[in-house]
PDB file of N, CA and C in Angstrom:
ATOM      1  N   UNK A   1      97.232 150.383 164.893  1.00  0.00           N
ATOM      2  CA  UNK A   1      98.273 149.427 164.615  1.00  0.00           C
ATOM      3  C   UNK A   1      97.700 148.333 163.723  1.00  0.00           C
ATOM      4  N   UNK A   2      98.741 148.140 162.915  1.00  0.00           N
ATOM      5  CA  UNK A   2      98.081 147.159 161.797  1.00  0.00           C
ATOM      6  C   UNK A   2      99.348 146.504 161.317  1.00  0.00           C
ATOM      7  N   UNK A   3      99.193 145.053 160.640  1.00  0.00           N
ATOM      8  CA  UNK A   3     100.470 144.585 159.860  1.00  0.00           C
ATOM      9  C   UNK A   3     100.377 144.925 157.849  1.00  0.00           C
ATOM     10  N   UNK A   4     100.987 144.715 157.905  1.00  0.00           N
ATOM     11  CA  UNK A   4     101.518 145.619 156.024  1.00  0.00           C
ATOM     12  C   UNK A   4     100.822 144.222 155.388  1.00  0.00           C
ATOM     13  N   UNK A   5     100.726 144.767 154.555  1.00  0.00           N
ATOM     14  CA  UNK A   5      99.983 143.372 153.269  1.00  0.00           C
ATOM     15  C   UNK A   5     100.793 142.260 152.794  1.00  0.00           C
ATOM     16  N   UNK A   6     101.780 142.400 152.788  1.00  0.00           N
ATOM     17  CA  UNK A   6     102.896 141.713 152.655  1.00  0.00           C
ATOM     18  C   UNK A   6     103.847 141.673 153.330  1.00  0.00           C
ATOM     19  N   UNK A   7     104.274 140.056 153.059  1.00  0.00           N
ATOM     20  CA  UNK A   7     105.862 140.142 153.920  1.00  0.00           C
ATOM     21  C   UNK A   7     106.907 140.624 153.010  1.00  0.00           C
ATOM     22  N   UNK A   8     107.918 140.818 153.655  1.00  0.00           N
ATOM     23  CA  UNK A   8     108.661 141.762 153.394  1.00  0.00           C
ATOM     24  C   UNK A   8     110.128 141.294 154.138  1.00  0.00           C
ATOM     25  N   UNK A   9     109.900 140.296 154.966  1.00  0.00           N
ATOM     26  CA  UNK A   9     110.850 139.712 155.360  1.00  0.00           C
ATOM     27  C   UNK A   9     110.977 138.070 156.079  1.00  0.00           C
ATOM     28  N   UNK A  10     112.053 137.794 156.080  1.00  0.00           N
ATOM     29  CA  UNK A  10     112.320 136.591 156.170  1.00  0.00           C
ATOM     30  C   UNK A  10     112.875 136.231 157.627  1.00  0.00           C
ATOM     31  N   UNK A  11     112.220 134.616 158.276  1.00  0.00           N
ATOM     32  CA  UNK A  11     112.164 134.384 159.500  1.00  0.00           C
ATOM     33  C   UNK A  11     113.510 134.358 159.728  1.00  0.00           C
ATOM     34  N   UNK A  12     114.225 134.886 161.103  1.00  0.00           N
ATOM     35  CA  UNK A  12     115.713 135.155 161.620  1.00  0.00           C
ATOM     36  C   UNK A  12     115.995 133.545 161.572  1.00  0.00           C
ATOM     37  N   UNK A  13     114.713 132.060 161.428  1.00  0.00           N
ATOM     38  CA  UNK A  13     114.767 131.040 161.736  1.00  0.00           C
ATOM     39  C   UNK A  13     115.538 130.387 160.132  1.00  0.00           C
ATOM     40  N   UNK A  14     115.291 130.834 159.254  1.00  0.00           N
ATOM     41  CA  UNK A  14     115.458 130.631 157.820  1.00  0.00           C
ATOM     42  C   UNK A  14     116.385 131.300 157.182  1.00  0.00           C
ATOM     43  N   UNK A  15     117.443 132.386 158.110  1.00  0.00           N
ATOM     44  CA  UNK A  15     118.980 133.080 157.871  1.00  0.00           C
ATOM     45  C   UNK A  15     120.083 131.989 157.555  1.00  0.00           C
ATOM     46  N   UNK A  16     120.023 131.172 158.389  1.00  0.00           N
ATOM     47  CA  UNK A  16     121.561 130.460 158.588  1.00  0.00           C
ATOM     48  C   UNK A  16     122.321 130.768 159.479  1.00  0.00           C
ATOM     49  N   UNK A  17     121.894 131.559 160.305  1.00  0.00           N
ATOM     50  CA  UNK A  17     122.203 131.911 161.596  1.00  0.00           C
ATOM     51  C   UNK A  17     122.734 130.880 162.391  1.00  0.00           C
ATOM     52  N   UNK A  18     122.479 129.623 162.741  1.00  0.00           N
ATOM     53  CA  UNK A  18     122.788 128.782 163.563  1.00  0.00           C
ATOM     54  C   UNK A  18     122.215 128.835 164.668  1.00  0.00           C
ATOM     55  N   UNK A  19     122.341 128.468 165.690  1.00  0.00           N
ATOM     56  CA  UNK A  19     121.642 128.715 167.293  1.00  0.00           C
ATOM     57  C   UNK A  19     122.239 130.165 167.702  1.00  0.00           C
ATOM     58  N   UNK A  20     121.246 130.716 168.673  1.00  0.00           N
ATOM     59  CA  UNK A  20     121.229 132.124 169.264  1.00  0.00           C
ATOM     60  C   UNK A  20     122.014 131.907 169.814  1.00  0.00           C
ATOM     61  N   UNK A  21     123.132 132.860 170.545  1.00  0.00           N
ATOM     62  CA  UNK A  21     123.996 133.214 171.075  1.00  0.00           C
ATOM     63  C   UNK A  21     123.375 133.853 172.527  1.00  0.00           C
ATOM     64  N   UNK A  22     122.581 134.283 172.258  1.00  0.00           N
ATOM     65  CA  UNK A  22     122.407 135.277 173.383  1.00  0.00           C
ATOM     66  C   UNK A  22     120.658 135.250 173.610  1.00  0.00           C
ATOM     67  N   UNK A  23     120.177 134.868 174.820  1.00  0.00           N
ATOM     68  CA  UNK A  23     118.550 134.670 175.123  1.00  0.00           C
ATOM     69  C   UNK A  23     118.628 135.467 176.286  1.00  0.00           C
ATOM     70  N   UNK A  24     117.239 136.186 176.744  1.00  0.00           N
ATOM     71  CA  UNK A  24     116.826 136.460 177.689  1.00  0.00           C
ATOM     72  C   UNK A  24     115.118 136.447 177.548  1.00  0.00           C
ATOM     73  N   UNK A  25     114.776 136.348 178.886  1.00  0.00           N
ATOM     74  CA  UNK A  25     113.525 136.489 179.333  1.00  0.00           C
ATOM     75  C   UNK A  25     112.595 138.064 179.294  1.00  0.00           C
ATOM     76  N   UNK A  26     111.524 138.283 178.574  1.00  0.00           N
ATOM     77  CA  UNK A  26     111.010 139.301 178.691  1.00  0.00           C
ATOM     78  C   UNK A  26     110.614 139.703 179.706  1.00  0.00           C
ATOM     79  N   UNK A  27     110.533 140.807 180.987  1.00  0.00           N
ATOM     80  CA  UNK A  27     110.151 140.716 181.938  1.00  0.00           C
ATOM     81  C   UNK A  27     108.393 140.481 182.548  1.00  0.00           C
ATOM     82  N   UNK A  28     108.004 139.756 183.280  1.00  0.00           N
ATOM     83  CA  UNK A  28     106.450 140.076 183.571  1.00  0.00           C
ATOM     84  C   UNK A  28     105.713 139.923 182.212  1.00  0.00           C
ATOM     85  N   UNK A  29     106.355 138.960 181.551  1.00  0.00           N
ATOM     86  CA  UNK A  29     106.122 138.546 180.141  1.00  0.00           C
ATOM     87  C   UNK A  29     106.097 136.863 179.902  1.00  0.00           C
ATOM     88  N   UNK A  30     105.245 136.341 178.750  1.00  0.00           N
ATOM     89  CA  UNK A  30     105.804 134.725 178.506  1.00  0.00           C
ATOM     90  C   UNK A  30     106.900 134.586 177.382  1.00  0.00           C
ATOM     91  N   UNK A  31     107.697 135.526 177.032  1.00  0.00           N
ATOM     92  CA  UNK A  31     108.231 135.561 175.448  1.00  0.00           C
ATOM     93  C   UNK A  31     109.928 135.529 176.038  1.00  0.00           C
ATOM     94  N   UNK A  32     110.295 134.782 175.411  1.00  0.00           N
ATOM     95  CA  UNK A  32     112.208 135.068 175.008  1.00  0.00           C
ATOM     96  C   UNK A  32     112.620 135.703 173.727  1.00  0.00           C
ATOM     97  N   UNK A  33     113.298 136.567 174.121  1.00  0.00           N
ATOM     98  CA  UNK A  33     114.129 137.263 172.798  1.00  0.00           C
ATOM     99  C   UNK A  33     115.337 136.408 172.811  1.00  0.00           C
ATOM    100  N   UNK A  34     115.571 136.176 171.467  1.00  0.00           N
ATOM    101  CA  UNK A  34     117.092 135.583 171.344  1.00  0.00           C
ATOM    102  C   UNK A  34     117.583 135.784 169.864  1.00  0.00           C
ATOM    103  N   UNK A  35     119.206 136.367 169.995  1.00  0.00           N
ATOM    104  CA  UNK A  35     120.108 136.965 169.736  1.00  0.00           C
ATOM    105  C   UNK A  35     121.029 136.131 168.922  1.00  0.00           C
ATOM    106  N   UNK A  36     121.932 137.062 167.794  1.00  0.00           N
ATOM    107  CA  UNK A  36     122.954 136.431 167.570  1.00  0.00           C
ATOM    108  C   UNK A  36     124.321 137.105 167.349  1.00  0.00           C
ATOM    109  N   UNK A  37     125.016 136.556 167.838  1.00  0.00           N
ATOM    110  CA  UNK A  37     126.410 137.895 167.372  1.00  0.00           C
ATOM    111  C   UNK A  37     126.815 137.912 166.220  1.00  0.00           C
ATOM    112  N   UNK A  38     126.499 137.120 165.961  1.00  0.00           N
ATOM    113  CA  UNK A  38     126.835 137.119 163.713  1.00  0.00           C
ATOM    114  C   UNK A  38     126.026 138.512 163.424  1.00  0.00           C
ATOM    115  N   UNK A  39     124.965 138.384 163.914  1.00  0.00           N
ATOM    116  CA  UNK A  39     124.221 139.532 163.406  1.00  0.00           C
ATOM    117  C   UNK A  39     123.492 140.603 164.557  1.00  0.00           C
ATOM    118  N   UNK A  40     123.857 141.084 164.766  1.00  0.00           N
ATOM    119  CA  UNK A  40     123.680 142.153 165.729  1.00  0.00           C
ATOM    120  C   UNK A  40     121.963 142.957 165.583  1.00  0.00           C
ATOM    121  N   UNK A  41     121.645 143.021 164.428  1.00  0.00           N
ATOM    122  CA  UNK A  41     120.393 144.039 163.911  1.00  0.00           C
ATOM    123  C   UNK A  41     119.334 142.905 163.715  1.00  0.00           C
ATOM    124  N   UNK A  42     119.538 141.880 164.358  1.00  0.00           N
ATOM    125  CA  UNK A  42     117.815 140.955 164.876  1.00  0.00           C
ATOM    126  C   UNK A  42     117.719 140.125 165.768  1.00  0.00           C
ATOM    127  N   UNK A  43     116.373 139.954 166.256  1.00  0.00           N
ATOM    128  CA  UNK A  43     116.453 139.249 167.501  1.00  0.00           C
ATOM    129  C   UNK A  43     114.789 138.794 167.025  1.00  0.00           C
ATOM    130  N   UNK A  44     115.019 137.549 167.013  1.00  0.00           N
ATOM    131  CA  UNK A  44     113.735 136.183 166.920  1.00  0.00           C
ATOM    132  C   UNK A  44     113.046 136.794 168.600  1.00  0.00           C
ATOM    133  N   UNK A  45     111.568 136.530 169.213  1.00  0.00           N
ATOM    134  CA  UNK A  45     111.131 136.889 169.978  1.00  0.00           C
ATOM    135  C   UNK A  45     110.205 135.229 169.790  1.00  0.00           C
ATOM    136  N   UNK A  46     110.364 134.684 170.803  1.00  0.00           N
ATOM    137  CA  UNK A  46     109.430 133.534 170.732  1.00  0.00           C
ATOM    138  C   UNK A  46     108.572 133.485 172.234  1.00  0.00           C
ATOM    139  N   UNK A  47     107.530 132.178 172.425  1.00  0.00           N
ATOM    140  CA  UNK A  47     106.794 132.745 173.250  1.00  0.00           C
ATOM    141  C   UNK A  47     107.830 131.044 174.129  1.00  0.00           C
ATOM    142  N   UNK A  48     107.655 130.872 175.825  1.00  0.00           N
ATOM    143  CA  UNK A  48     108.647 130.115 176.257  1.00  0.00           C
ATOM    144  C   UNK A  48     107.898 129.048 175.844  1.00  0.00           C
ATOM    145  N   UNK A  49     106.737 128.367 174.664  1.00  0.00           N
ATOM    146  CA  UNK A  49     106.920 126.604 174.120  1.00  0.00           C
ATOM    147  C   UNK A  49     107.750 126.601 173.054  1.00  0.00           C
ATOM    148  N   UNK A  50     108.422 127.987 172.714  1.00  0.00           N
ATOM    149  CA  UNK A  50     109.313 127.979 171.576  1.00  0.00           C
ATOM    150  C   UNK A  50     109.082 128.676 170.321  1.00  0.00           C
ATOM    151  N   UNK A  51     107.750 128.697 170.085  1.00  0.00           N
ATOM    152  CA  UNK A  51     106.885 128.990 169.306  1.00  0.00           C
ATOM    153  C   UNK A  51     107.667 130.668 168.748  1.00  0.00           C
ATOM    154  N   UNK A  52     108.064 130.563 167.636  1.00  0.00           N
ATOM    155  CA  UNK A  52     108.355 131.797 166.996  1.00  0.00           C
ATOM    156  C   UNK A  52     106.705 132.774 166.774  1.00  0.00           C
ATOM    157  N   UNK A  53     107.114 133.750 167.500  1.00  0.00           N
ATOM    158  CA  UNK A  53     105.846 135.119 167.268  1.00  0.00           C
ATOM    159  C   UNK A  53     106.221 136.034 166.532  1.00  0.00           C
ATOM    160  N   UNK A  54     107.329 136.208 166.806  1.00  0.00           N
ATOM    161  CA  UNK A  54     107.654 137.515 165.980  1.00  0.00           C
ATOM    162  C   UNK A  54     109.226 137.906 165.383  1.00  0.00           C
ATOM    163  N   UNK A  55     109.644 139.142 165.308  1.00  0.00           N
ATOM    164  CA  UNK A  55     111.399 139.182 165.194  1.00  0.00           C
ATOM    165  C   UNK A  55     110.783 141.065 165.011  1.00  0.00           C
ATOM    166  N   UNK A  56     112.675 141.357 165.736  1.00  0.00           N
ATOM    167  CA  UNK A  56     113.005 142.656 165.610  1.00  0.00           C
ATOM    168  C   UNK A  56     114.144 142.637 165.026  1.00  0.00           C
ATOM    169  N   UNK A  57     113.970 144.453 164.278  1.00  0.00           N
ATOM    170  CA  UNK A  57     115.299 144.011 163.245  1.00  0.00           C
ATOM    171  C   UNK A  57     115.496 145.525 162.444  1.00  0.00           C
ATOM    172  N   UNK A  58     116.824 145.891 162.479  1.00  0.00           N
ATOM    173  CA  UNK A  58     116.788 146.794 162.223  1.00  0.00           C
ATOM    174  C   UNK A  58     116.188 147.047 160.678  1.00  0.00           C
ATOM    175  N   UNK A  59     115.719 148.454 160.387  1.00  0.00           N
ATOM    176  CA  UNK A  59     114.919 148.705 159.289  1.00  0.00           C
ATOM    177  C   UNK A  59     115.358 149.610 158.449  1.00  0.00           C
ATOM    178  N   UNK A  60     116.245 150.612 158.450  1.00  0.00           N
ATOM    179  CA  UNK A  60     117.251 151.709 157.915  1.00  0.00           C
ATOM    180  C   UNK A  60     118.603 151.730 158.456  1.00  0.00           C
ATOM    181  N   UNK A  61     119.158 152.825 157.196  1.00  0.00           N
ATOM    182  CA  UNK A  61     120.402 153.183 157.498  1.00  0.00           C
ATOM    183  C   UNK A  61     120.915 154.238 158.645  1.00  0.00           C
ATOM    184  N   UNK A  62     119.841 154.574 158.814  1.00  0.00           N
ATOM    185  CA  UNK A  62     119.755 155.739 160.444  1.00  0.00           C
ATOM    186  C   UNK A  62     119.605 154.859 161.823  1.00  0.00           C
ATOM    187  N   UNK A  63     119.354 153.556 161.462  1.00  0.00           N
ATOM    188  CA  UNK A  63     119.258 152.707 162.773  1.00  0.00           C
ATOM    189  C   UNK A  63     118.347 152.353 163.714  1.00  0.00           C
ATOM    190  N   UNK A  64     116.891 152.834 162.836  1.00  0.00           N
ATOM    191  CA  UNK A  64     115.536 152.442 163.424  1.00  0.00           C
ATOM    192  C   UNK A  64     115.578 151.528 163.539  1.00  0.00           C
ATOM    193  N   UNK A  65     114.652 151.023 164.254  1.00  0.00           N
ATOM    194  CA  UNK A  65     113.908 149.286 164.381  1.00  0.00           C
ATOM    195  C   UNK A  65     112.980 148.700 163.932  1.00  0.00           C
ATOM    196  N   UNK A  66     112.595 147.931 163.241  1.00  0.00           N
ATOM    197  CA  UNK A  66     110.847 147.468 162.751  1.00  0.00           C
ATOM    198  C   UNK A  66     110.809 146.241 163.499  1.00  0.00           C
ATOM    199  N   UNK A  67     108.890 145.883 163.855  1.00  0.00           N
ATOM    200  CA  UNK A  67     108.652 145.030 164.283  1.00  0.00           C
ATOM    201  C   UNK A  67     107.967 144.332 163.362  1.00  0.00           C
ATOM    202  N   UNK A  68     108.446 142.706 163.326  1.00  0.00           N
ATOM    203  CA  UNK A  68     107.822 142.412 162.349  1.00  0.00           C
ATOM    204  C   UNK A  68     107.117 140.756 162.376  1.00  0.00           C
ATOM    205  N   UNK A  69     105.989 140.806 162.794  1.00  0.00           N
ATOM    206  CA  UNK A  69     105.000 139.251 163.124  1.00  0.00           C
ATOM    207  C   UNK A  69     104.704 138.684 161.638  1.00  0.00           C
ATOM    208  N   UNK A  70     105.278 137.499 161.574  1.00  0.00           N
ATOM    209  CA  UNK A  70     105.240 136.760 160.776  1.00  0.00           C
ATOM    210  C   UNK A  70     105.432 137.205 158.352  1.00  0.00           C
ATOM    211  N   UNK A  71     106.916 137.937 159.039  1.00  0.00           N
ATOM    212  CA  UNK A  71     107.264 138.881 158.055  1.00  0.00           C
ATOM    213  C   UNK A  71     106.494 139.867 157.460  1.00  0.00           C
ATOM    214  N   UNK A  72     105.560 140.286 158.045  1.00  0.00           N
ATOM    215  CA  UNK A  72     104.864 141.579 158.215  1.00  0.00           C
ATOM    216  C   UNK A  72     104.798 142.591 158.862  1.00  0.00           C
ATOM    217  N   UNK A  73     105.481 143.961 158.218  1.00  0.00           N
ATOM    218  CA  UNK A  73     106.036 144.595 159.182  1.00  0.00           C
ATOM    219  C   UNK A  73     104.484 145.347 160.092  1.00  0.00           C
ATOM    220  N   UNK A  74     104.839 146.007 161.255  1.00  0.00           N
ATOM    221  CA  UNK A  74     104.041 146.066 162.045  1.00  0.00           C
ATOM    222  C   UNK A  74     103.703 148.012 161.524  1.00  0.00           C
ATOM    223  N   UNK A  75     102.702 148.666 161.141  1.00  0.00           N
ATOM    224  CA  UNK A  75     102.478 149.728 160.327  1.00  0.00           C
ATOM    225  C   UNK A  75     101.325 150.354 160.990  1.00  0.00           C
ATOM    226  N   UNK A  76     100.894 151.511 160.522  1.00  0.00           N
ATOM    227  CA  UNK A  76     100.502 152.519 161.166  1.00  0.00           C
ATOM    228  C   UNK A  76      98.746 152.343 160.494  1.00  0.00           C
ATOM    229  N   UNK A  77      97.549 152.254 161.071  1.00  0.00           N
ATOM    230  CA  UNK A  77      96.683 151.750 160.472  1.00  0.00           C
ATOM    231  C   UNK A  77      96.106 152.518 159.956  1.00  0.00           C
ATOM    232  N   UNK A  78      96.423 153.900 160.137  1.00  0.00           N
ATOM    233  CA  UNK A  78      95.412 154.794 159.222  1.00  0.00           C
ATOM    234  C   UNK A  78      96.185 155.253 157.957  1.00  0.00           C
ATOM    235  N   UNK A  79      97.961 155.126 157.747  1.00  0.00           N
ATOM    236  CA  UNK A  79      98.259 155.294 156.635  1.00  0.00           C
ATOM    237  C   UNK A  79      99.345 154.575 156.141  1.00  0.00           C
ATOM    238  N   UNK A  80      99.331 153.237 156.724  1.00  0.00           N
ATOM    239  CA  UNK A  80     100.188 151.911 156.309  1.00  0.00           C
ATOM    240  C   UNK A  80     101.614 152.311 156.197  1.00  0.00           C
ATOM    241  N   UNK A  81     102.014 153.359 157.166  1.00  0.00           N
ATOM    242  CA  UNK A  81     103.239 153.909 157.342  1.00  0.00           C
ATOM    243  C   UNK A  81     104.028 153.087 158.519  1.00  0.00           C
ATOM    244  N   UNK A  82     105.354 152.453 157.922  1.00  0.00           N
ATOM    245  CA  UNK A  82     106.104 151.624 159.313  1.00  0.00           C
ATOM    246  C   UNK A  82     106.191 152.664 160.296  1.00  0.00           C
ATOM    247  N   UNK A  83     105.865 151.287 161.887  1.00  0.00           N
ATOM    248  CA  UNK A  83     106.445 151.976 162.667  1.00  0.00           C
ATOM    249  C   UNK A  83     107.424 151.571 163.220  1.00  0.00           C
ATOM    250  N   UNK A  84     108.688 152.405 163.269  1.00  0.00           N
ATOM    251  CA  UNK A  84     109.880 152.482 163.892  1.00  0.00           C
ATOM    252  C   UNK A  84     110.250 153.015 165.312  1.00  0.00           C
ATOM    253  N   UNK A  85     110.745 152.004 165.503  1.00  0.00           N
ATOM    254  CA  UNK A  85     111.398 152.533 167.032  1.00  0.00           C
ATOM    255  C   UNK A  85     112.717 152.742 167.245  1.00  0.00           C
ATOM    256  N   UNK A  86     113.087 153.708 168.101  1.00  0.00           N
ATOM    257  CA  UNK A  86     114.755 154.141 168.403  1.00  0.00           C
ATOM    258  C   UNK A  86     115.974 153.224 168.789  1.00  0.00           C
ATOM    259  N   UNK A  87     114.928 151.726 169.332  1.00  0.00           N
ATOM    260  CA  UNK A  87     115.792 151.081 170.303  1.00  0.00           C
ATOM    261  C   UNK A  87     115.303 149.717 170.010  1.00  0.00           C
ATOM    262  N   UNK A  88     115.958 148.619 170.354  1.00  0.00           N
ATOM    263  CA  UNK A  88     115.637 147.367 170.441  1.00  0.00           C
ATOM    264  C   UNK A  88     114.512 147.223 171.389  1.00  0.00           C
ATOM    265  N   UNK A  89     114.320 147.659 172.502  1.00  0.00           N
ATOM    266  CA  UNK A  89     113.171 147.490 173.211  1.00  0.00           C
ATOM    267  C   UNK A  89     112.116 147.851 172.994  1.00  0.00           C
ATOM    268  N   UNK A  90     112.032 148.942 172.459  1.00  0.00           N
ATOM    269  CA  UNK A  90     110.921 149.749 172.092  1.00  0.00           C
ATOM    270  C   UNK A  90     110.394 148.897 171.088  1.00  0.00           C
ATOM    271  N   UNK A  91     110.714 148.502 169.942  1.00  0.00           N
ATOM    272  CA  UNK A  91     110.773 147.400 169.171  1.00  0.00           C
ATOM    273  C   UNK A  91     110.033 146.560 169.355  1.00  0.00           C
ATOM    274  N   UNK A  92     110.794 145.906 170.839  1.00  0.00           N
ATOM    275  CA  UNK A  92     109.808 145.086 171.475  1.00  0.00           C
ATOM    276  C   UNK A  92     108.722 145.134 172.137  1.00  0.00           C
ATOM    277  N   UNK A  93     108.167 145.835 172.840  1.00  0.00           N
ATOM    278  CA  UNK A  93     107.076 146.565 173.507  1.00  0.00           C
ATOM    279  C   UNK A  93     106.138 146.291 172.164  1.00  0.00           C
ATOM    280  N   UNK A  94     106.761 147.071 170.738  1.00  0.00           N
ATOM    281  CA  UNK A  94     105.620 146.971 169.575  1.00  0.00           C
ATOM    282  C   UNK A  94     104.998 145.247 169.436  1.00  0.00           C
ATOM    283  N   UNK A  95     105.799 144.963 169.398  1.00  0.00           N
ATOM    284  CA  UNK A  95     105.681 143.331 169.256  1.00  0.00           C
ATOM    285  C   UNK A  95     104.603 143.091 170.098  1.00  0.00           C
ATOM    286  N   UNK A  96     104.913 143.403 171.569  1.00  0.00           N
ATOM    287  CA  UNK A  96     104.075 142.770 172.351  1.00  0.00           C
ATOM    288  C   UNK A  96     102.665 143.493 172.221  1.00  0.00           C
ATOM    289  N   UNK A  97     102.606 144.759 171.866  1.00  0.00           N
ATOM    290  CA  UNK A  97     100.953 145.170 171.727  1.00  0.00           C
ATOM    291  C   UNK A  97     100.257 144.674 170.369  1.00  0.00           C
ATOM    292  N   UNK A  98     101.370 144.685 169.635  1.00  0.00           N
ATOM    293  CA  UNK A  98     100.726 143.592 168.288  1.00  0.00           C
ATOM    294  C   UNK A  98     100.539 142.510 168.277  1.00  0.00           C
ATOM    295  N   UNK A  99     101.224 141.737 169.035  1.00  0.00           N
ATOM    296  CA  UNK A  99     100.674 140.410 169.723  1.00  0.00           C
ATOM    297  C   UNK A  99      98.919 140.309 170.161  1.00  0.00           C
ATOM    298  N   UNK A 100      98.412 141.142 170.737  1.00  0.00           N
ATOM    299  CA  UNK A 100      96.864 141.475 171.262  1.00  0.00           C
ATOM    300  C   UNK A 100      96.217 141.564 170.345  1.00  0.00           C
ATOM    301  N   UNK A 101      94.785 141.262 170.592  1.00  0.00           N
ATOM    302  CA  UNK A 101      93.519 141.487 169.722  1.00  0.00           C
ATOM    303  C   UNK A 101      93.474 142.354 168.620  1.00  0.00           C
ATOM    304  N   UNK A 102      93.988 143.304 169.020  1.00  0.00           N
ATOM    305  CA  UNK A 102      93.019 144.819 167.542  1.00  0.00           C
ATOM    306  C   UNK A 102      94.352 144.551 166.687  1.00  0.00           C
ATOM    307  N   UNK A 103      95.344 143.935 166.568  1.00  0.00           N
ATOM    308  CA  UNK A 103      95.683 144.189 165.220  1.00  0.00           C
ATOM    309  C   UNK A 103      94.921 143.199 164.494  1.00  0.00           C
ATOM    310  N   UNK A 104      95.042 143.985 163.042  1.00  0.00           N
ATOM    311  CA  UNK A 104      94.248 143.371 161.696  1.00  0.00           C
ATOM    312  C   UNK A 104      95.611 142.908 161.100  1.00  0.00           C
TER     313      UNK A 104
END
């Protein structure tokens, strides 16, 4: 696991979004995901001092997910290939192991 060389995208904080609509608690976790109904295909992931870590968000027209820490999407380290997940959670799970030490 590795992040891409570039960003590639822009903080859900810097949309125009307005305030989240929709928060919850990660479980057995310190992070809140929060939501917006304007936009359905991202969710800001912050840690609970507020602190933006990351965002999920959809990544294709088939309806994958990318994870993406500090507009860098979260990629495959031996051939800088995104990784996508099926689901918003899964998504998140990526987040949280990219959050840890070994990513570069």
């Amino acid at each position: 696991m590795a992040l891409a060389e570039e960003r590639t995208s822009t903080s859900p904080l810097a949309r125009g979004l307005g305030a989240p609509t929709d928060t919850w608690n990660v479980p057995d976790g310190d992070l809140v995901v929060e939501g917006w109904g304007a936009d359905l295909s991202l969710c800001a992931v912050r840690r609970l001092d507020r602190r933006l870590v990351g965002w999920i968000a959809t990544a294709d027209d088939a309806g994958g997910w990318g994870t993406l820490v500090d507009g860098r999407q979260v990629v495959d380290a031996a051939d800088g290939e995104p990784w996508l997940s099926q689901d918003p959670q899964h998504a998140l799970s990526l987040l949280q192991a990219a959050l840890g030490p070994q990513i570069t």
